[in-house]
C-alpha atoms as a PDB file:
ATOM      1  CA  UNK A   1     -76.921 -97.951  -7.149  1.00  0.00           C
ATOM      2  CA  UNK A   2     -73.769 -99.550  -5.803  1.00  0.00           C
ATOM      3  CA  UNK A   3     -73.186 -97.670  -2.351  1.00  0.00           C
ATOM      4  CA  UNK A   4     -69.445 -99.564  -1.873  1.00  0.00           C
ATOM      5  CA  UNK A   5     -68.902 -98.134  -5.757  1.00  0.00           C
ATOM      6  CA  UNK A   6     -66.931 -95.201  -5.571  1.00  0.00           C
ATOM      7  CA  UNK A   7     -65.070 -92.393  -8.364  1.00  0.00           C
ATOM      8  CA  UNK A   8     -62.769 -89.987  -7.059  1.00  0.00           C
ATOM      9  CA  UNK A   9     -60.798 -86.842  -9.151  1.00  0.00           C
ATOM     10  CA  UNK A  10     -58.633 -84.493  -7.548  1.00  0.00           C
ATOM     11  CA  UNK A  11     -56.252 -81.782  -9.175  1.00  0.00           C
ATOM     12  CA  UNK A  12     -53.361 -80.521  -7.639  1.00  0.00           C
ATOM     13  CA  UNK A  13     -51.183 -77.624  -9.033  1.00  0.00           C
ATOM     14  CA  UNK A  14     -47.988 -78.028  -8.247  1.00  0.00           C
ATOM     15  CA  UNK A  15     -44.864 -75.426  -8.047  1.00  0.00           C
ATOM     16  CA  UNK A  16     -42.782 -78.112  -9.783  1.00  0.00           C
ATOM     17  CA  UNK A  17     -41.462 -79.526 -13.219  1.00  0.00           C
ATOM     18  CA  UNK A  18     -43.257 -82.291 -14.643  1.00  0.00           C
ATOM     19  CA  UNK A  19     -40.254 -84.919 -14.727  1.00  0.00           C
ATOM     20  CA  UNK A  20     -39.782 -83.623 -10.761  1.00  0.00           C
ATOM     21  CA  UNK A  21     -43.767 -84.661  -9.825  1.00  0.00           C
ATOM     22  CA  UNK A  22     -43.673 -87.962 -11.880  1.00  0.00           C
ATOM     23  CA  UNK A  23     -40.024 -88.681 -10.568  1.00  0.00           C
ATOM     24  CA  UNK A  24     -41.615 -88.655  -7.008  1.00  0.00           C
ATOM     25  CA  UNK A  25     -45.061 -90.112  -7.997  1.00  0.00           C
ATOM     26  CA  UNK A  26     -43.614 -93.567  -9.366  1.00  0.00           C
ATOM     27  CA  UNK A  27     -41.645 -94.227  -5.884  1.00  0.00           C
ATOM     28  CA  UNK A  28     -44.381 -95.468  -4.134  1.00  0.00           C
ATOM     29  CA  UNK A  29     -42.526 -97.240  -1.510  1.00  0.00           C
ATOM     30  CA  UNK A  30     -41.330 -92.797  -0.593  1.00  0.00           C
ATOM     31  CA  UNK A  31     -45.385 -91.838  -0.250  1.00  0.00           C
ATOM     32  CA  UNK A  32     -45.357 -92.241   3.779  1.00  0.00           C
ATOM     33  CA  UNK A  33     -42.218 -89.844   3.943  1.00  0.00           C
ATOM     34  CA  UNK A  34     -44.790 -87.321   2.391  1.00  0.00           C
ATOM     35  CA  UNK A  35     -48.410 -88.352   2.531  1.00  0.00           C
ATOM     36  CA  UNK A  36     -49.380 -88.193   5.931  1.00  0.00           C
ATOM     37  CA  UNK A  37     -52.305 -90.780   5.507  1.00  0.00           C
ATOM     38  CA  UNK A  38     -49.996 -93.301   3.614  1.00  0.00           C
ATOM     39  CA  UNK A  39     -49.073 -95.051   6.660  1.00  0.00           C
ATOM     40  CA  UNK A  40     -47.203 -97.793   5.523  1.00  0.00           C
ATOM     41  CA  UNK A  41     -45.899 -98.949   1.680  1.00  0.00           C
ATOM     42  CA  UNK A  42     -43.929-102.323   1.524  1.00  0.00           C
ATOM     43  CA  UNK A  43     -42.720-103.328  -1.793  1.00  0.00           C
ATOM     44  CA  UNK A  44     -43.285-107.196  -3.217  1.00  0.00           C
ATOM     45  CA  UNK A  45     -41.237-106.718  -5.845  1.00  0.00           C
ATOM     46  CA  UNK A  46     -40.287-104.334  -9.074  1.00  0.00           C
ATOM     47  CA  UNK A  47     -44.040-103.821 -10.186  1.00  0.00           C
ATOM     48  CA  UNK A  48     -46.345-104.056  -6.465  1.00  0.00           C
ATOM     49  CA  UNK A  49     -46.443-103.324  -3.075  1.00  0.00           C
ATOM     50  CA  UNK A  50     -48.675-103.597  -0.204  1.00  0.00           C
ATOM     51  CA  UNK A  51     -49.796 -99.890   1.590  1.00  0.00           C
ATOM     52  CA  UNK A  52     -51.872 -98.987   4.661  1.00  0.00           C
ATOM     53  CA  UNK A  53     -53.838 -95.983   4.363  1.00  0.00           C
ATOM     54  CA  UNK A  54     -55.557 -93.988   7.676  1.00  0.00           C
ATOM     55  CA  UNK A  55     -57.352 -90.593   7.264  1.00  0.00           C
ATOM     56  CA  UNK A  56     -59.356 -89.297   9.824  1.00  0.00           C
ATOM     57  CA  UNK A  57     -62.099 -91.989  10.547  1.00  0.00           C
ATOM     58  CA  UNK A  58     -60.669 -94.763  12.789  1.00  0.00           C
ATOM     59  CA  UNK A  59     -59.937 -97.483  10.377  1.00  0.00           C
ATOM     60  CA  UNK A  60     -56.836 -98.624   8.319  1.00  0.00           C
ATOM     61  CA  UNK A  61     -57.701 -99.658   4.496  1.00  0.00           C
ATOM     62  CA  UNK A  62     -54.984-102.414   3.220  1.00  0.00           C
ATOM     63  CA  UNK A  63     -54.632-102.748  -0.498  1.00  0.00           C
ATOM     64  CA  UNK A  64     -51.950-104.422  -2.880  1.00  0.00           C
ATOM     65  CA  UNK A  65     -51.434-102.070  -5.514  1.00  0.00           C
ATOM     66  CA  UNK A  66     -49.493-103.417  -8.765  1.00  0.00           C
ATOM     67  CA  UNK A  67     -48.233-100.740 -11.428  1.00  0.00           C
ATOM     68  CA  UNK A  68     -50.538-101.242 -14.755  1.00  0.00           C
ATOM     69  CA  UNK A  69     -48.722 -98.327 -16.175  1.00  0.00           C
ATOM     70  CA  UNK A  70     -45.866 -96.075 -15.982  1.00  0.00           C
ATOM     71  CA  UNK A  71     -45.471 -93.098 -18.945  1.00  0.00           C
ATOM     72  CA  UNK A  72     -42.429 -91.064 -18.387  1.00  0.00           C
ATOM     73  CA  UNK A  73     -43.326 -89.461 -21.312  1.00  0.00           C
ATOM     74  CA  UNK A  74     -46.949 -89.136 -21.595  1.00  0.00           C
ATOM     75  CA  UNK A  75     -46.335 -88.213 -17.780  1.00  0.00           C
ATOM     76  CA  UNK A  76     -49.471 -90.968 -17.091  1.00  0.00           C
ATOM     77  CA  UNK A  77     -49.268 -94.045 -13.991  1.00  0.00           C
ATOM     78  CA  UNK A  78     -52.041 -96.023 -13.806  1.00  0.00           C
ATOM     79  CA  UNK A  79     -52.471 -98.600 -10.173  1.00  0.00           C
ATOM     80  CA  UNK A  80     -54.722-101.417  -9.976  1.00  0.00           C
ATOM     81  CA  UNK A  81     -55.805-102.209  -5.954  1.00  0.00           C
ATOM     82  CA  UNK A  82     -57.025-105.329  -4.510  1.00  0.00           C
ATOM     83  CA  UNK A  83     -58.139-105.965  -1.086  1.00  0.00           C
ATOM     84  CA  UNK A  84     -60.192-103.408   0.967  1.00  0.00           C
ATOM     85  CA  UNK A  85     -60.315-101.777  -2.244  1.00  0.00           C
ATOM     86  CA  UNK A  86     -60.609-102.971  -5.680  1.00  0.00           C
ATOM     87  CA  UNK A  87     -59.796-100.918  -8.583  1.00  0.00           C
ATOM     88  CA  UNK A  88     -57.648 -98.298 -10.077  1.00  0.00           C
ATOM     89  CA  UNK A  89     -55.735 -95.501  -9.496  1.00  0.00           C
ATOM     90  CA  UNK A  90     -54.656 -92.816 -12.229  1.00  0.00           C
ATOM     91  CA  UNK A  91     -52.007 -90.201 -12.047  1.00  0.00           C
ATOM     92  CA  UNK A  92     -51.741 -88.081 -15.022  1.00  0.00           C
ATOM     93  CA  UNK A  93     -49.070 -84.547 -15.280  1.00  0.00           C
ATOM     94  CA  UNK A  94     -49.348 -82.000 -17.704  1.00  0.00           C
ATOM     95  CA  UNK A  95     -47.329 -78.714 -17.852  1.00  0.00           C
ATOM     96  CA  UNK A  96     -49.277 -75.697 -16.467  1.00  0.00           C
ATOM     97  CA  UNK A  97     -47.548 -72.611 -16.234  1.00  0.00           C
ATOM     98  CA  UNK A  98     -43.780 -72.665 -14.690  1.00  0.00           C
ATOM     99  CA  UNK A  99     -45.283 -76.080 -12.986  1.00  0.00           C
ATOM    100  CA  UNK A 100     -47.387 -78.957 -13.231  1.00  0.00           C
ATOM    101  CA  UNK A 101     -51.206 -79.567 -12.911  1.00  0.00           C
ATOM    102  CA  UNK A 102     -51.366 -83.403 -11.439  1.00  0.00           C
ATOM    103  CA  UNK A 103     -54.972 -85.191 -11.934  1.00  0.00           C
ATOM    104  CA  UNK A 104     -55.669 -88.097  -9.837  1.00  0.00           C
ATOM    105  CA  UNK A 105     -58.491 -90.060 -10.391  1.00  0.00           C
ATOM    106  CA  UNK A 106     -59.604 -93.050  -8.915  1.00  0.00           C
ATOM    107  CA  UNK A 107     -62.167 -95.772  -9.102  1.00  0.00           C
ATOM    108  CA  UNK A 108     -63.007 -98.614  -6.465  1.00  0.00           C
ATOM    109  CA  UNK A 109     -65.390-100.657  -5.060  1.00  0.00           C
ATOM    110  CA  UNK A 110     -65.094-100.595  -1.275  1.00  0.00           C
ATOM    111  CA  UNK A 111     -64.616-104.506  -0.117  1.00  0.00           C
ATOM    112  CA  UNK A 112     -64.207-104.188   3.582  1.00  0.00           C
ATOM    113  CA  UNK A 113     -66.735-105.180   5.229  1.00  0.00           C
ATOM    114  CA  UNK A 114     -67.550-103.085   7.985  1.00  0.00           C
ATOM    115  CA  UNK A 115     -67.475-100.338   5.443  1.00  0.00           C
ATOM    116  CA  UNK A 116     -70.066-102.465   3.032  1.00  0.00           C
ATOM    117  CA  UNK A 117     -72.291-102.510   6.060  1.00  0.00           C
ATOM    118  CA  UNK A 118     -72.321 -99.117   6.505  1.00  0.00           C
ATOM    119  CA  UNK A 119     -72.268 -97.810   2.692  1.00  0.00           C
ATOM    120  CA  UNK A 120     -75.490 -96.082   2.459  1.00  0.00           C
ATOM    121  CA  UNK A 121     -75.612 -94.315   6.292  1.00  0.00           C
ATOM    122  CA  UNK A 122     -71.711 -93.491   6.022  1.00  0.00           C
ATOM    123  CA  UNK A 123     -71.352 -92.332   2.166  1.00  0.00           C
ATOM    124  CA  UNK A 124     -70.962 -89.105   2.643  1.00  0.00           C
ATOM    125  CA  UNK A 125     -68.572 -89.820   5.876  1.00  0.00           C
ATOM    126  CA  UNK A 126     -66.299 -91.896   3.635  1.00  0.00           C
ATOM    127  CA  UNK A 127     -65.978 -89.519   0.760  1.00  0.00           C
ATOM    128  CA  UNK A 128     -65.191 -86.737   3.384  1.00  0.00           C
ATOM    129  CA  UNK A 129     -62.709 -88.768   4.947  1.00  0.00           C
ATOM    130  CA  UNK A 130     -61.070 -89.356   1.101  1.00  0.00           C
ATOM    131  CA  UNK A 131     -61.055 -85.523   0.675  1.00  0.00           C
ATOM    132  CA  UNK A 132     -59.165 -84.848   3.783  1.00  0.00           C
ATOM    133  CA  UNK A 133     -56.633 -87.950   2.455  1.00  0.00           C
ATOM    134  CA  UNK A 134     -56.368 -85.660  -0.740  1.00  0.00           C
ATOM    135  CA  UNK A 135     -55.701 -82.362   0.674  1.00  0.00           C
ATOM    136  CA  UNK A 136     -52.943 -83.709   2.793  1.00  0.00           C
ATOM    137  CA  UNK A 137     -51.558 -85.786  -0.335  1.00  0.00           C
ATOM    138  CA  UNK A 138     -51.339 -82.399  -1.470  1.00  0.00           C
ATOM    139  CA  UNK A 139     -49.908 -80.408   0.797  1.00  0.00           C
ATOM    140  CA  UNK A 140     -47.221 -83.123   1.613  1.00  0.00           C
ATOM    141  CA  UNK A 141     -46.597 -82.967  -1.935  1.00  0.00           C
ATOM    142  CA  UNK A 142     -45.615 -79.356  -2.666  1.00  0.00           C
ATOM    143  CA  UNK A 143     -43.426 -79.117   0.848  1.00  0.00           C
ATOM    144  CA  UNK A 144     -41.469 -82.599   0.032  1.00  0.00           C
ATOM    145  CA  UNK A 145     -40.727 -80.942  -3.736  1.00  0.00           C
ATOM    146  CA  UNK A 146     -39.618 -77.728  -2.249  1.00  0.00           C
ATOM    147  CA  UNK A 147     -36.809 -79.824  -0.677  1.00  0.00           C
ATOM    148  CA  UNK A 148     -36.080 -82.140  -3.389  1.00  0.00           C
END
């Protein structure tokens, strides 16, 4: 088993309209006004960015995250990551109710080293530390759309 090898899904239902939730989700370089543990985003150009992430542990993960897809319509964005993580990110937003049931999923392979060095005695550290990331994605989520 890869211990740096990692597969994350989340759901979030949201109070919001579908168009609202992907209308927010596809402004990356906005995530820090909402996502508490989305430190930093600074856009490259049209299609990628650089962003900082920090959850609880004491470490900062830097990625450069290019858009592989963006479906207004089939309410889908797919990321790709390179640096401390390599991978992909996955939004996809379906109607549910009077709002919107958001499924992230991710999959990465950790490349930072102290992290690699600690894979197998910190797993379950690291995976707790992306929950907490997700809940507060979450939360900042539903209070930014209640303003929007």
């Amino acid at each position: 088993m890869n211990w740096s090898h990692y597969r994350f899904r989340s759901v979030w239902d949201l109070g919001a309209a579908p168009a609202a939730v992907f209308a927010v989700l596809e402004r990356a370089e906005e995530y820090p006004r909402w996502w508490p543990q989305v430190r930093e985003v600074i856009p490259l150009d049209e299609a990628s960015g650089t962003a900082r992430f920090r959850s609880f542990l004491p470490y900062d993960l830097f990625v450069t995250a290019r858009a592989l897809r963006s479906d207004p319509a089939g309410l889908v964005l797919e990321i790709g990551l390179e640096g401390d993580l390599e991978g992909w990110v996955r939004w996809t937003l379906a109607p549910r109710g009077e709002g919107t049931r958001v499924v992230y999923e991710q999959e990465v392979e950790v490349r930072k080293p102290l992290m690699r060095r600690l894979a197998l005695l910190c797993r379950p550290v690291f995976r707790a530390n992306h929950a907490a990331m997700m809940r507060g994605g979450r939360r900042g989520l539903a209070a930014y759309l209640r303003t929007c």
